[in-house]
N, C-alpha and C. Protein backbone atom coordinates (compact mmCIF):
# COMPACT_ATOMS: atom_id res chain seq x y z
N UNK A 1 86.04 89.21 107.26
CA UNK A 1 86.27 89.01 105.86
C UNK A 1 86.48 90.37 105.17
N UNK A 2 85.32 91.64 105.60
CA UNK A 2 85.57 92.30 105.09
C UNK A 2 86.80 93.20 105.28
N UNK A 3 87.51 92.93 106.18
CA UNK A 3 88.74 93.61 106.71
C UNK A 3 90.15 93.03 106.19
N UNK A 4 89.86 91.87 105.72
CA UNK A 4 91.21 91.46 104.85
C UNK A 4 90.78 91.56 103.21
N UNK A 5 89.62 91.82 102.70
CA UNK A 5 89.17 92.50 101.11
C UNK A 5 89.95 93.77 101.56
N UNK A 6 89.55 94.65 102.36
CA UNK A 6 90.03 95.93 102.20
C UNK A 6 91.79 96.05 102.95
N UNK A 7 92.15 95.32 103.63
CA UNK A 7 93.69 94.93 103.62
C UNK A 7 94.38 94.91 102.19
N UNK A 8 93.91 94.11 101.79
CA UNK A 8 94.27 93.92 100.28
C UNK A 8 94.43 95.17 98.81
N UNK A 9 93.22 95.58 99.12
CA UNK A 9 93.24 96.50 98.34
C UNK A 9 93.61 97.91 98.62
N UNK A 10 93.80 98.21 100.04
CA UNK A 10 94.56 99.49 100.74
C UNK A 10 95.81 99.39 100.40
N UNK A 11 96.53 98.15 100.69
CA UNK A 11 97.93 98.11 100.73
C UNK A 11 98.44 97.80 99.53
N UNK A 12 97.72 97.08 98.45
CA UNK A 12 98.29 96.27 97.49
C UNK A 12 99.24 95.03 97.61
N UNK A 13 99.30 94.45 98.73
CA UNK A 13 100.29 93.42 99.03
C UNK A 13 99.77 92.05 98.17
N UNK A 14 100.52 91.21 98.22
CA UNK A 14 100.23 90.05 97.55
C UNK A 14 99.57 88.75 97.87
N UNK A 15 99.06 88.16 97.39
CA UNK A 15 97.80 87.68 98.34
C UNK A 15 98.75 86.62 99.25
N UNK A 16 99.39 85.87 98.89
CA UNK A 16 100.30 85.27 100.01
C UNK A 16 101.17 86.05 101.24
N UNK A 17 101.26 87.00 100.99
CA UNK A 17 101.55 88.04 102.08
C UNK A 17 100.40 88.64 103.02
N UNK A 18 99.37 88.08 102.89
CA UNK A 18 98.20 88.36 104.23
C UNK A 18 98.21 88.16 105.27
N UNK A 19 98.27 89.05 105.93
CA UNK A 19 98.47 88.61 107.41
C UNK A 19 97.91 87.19 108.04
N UNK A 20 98.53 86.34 108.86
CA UNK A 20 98.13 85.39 109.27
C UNK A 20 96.80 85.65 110.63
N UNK A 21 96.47 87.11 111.18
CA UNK A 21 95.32 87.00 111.95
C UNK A 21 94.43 87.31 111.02
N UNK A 22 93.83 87.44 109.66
CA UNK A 22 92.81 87.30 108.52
C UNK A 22 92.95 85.79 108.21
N UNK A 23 91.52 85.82 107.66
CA UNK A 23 91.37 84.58 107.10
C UNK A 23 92.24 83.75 106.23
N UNK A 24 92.28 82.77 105.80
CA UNK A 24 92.93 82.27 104.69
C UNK A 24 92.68 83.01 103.31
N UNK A 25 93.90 82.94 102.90
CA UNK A 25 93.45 84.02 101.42
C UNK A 25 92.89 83.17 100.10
N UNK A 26 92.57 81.53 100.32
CA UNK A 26 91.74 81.22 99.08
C UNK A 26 90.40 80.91 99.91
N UNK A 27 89.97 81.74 101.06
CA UNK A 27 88.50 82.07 101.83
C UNK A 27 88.49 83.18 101.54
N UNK A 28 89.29 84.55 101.75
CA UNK A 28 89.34 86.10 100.99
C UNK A 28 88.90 85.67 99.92
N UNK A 29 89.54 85.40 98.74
CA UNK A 29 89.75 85.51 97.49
C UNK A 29 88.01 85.04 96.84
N UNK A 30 87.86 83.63 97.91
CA UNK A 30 86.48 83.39 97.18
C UNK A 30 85.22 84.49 97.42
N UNK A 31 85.26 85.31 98.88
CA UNK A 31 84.25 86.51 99.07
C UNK A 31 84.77 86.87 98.05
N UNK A 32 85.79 87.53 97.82
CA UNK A 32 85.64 88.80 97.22
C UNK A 32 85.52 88.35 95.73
N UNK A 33 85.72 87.41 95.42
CA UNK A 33 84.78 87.09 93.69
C UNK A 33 83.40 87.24 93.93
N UNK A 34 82.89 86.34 94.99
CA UNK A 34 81.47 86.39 95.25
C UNK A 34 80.84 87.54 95.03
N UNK A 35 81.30 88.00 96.25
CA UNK A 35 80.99 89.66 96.68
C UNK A 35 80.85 90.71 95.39
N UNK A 36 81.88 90.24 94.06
CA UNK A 36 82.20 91.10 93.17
C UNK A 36 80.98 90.77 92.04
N UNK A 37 81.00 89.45 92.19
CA UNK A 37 79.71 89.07 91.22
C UNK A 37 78.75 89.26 91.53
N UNK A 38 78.12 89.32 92.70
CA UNK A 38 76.69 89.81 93.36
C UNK A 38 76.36 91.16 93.34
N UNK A 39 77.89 92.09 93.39
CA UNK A 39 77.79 93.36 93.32
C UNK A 39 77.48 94.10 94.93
N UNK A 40 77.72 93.00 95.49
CA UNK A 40 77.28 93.37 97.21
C UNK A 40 78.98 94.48 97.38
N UNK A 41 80.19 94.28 96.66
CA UNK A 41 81.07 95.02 96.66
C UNK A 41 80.61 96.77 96.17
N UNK A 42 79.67 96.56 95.36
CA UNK A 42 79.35 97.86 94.75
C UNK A 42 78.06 98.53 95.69
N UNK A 43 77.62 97.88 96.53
CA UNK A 43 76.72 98.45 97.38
C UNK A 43 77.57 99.05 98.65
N UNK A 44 78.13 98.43 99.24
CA UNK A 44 79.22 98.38 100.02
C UNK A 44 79.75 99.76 100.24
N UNK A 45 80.20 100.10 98.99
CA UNK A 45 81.01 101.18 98.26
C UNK A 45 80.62 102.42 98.21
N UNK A 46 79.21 102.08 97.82
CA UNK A 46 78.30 103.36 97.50
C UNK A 46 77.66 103.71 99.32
N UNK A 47 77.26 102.50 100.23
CA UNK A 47 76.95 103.07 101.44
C UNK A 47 77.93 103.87 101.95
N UNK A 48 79.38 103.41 101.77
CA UNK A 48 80.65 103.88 102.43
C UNK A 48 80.31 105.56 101.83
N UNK A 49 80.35 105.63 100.80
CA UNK A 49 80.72 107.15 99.78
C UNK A 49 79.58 107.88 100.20
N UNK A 50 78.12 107.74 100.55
CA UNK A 50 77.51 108.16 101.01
C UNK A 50 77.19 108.95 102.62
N UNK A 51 77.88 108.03 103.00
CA UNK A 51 77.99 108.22 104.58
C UNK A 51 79.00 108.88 104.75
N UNK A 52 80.18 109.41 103.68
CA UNK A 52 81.50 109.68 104.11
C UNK A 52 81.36 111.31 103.60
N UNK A 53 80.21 111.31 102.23
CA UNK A 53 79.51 112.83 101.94
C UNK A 53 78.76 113.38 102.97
N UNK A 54 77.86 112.76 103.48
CA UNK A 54 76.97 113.24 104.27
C UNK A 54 78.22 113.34 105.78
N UNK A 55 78.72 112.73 106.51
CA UNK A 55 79.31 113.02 107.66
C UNK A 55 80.55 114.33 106.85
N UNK A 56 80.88 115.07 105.82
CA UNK A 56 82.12 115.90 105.77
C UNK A 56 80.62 117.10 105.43
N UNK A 57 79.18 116.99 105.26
CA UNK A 57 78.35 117.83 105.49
C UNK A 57 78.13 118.22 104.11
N UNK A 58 77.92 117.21 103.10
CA UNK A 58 78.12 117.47 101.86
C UNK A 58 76.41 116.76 101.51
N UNK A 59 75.89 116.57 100.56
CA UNK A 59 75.10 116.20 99.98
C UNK A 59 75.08 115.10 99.65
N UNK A 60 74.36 113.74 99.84
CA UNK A 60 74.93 112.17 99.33
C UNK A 60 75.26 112.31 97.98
N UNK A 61 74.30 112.91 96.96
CA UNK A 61 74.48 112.65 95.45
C UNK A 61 74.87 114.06 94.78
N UNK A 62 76.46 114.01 94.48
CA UNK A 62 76.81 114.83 93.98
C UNK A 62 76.30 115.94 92.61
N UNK A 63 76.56 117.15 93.16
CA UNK A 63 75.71 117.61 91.93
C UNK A 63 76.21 118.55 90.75
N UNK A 64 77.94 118.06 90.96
CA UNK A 64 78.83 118.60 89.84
C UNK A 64 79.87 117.82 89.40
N UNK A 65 80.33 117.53 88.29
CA UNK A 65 81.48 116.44 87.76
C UNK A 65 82.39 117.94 87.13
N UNK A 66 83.30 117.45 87.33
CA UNK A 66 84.65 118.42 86.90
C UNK A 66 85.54 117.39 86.32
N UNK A 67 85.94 117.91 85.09
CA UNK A 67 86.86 117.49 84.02
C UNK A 67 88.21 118.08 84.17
N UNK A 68 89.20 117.61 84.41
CA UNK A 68 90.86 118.59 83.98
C UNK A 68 90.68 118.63 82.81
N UNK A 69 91.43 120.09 82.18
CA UNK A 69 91.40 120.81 81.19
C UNK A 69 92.48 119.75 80.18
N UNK A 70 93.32 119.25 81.17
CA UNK A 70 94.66 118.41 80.59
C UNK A 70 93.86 117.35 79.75
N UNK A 71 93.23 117.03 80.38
CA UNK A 71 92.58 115.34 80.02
C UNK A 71 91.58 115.60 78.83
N UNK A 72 91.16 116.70 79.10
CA UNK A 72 90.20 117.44 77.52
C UNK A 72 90.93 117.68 75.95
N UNK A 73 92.11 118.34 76.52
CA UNK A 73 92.99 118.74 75.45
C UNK A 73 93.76 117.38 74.73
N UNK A 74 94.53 116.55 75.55
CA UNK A 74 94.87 115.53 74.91
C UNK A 74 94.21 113.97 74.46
N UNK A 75 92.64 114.28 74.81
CA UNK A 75 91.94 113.42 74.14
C UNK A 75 91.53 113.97 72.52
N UNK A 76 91.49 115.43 72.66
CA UNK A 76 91.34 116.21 71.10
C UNK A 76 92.61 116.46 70.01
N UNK A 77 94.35 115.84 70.59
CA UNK A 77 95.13 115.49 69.99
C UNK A 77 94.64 114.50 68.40
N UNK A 78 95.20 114.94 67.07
CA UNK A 78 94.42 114.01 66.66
C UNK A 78 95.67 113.36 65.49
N UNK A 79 97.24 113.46 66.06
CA UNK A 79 98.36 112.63 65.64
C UNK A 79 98.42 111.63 65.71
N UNK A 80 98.58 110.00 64.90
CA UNK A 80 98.39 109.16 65.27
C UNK A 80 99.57 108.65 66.51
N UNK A 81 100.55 108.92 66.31
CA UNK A 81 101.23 109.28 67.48
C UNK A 81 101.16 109.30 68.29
N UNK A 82 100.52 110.69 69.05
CA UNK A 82 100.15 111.19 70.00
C UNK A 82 98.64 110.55 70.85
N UNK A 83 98.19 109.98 69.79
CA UNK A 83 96.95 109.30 70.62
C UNK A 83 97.17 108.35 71.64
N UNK A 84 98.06 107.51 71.46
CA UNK A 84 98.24 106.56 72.38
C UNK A 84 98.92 107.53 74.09
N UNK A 85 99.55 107.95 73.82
CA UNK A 85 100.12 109.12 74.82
C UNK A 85 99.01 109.68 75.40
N UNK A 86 98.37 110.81 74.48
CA UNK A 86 96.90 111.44 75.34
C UNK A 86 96.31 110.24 76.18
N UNK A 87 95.71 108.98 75.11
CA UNK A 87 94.75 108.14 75.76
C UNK A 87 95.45 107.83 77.71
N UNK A 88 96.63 107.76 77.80
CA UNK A 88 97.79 107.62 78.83
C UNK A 88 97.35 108.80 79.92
N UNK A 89 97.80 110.00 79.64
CA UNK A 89 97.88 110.77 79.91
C UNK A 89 96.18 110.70 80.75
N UNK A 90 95.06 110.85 79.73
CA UNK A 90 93.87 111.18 80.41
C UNK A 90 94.03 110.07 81.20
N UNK A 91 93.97 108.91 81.13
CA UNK A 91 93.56 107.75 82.44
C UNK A 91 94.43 108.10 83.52
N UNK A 92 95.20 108.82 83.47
CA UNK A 92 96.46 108.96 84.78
C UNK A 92 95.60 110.05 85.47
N UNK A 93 95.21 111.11 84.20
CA UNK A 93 94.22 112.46 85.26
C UNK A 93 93.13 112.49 85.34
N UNK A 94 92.40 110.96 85.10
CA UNK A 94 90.91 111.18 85.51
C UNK A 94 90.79 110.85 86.89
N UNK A 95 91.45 109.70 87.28
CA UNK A 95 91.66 109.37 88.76
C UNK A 95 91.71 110.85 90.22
N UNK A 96 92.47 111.59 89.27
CA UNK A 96 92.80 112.69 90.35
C UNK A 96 92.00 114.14 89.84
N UNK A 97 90.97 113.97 88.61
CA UNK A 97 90.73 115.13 88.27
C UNK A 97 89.24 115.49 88.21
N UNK A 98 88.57 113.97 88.29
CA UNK A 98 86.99 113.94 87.91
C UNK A 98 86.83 113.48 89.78
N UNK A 99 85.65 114.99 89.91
CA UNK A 99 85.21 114.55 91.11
C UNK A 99 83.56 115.03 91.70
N UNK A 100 83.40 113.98 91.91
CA UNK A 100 81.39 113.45 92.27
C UNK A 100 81.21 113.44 93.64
């Protein structure tokens, strides 16, 4: 099960496009609501991120957050204009800029 949740969300394919050796995708679909409501997805997540710090020889719980300078500056834009753009802009560089 858990190998066609993470099929899914690696590849982005569409849920009728699942491979036929995974489960049926309205048996996927119901774990992974389950899974999402129990939060067993968010444990999951955090064992993975833990184990993946500690095996690159890092510390499990990070002990610095870093901001891009980009994503600082155009949240302090204060054009009405321009806000919708910054707000854009930061969600595109927090993904690649904030790191725990």
């Amino acid at each position: 099960m858990l190998n066609a949740i993470l099929y899914l969300l690696w590849t982005g394919c569409q849920w009728k496009a699942l491979p036929k050796d995974l489960p049926p995708r309205s048996t996927v679909w119901d774990y992974l609501d389950r899974w999402d409501w129990d939060g067993t997805l968010t444990r999951i997540h955090h064992a993975l991120y833990v184990e993946a710090r500690e095996k690159a020889g890092r510390e499990a719980c990070p002990t610095l957050g870093i901001i891009d300078s980009q994503s600082a500056k155009g949240a302090q834009k204060g054009a009405p204009r321009s806000t919708p753009r910054a707000a854009t802009l930061a969600r595109r560089c927090l993904g690649a800029s904030v790191t725990f």
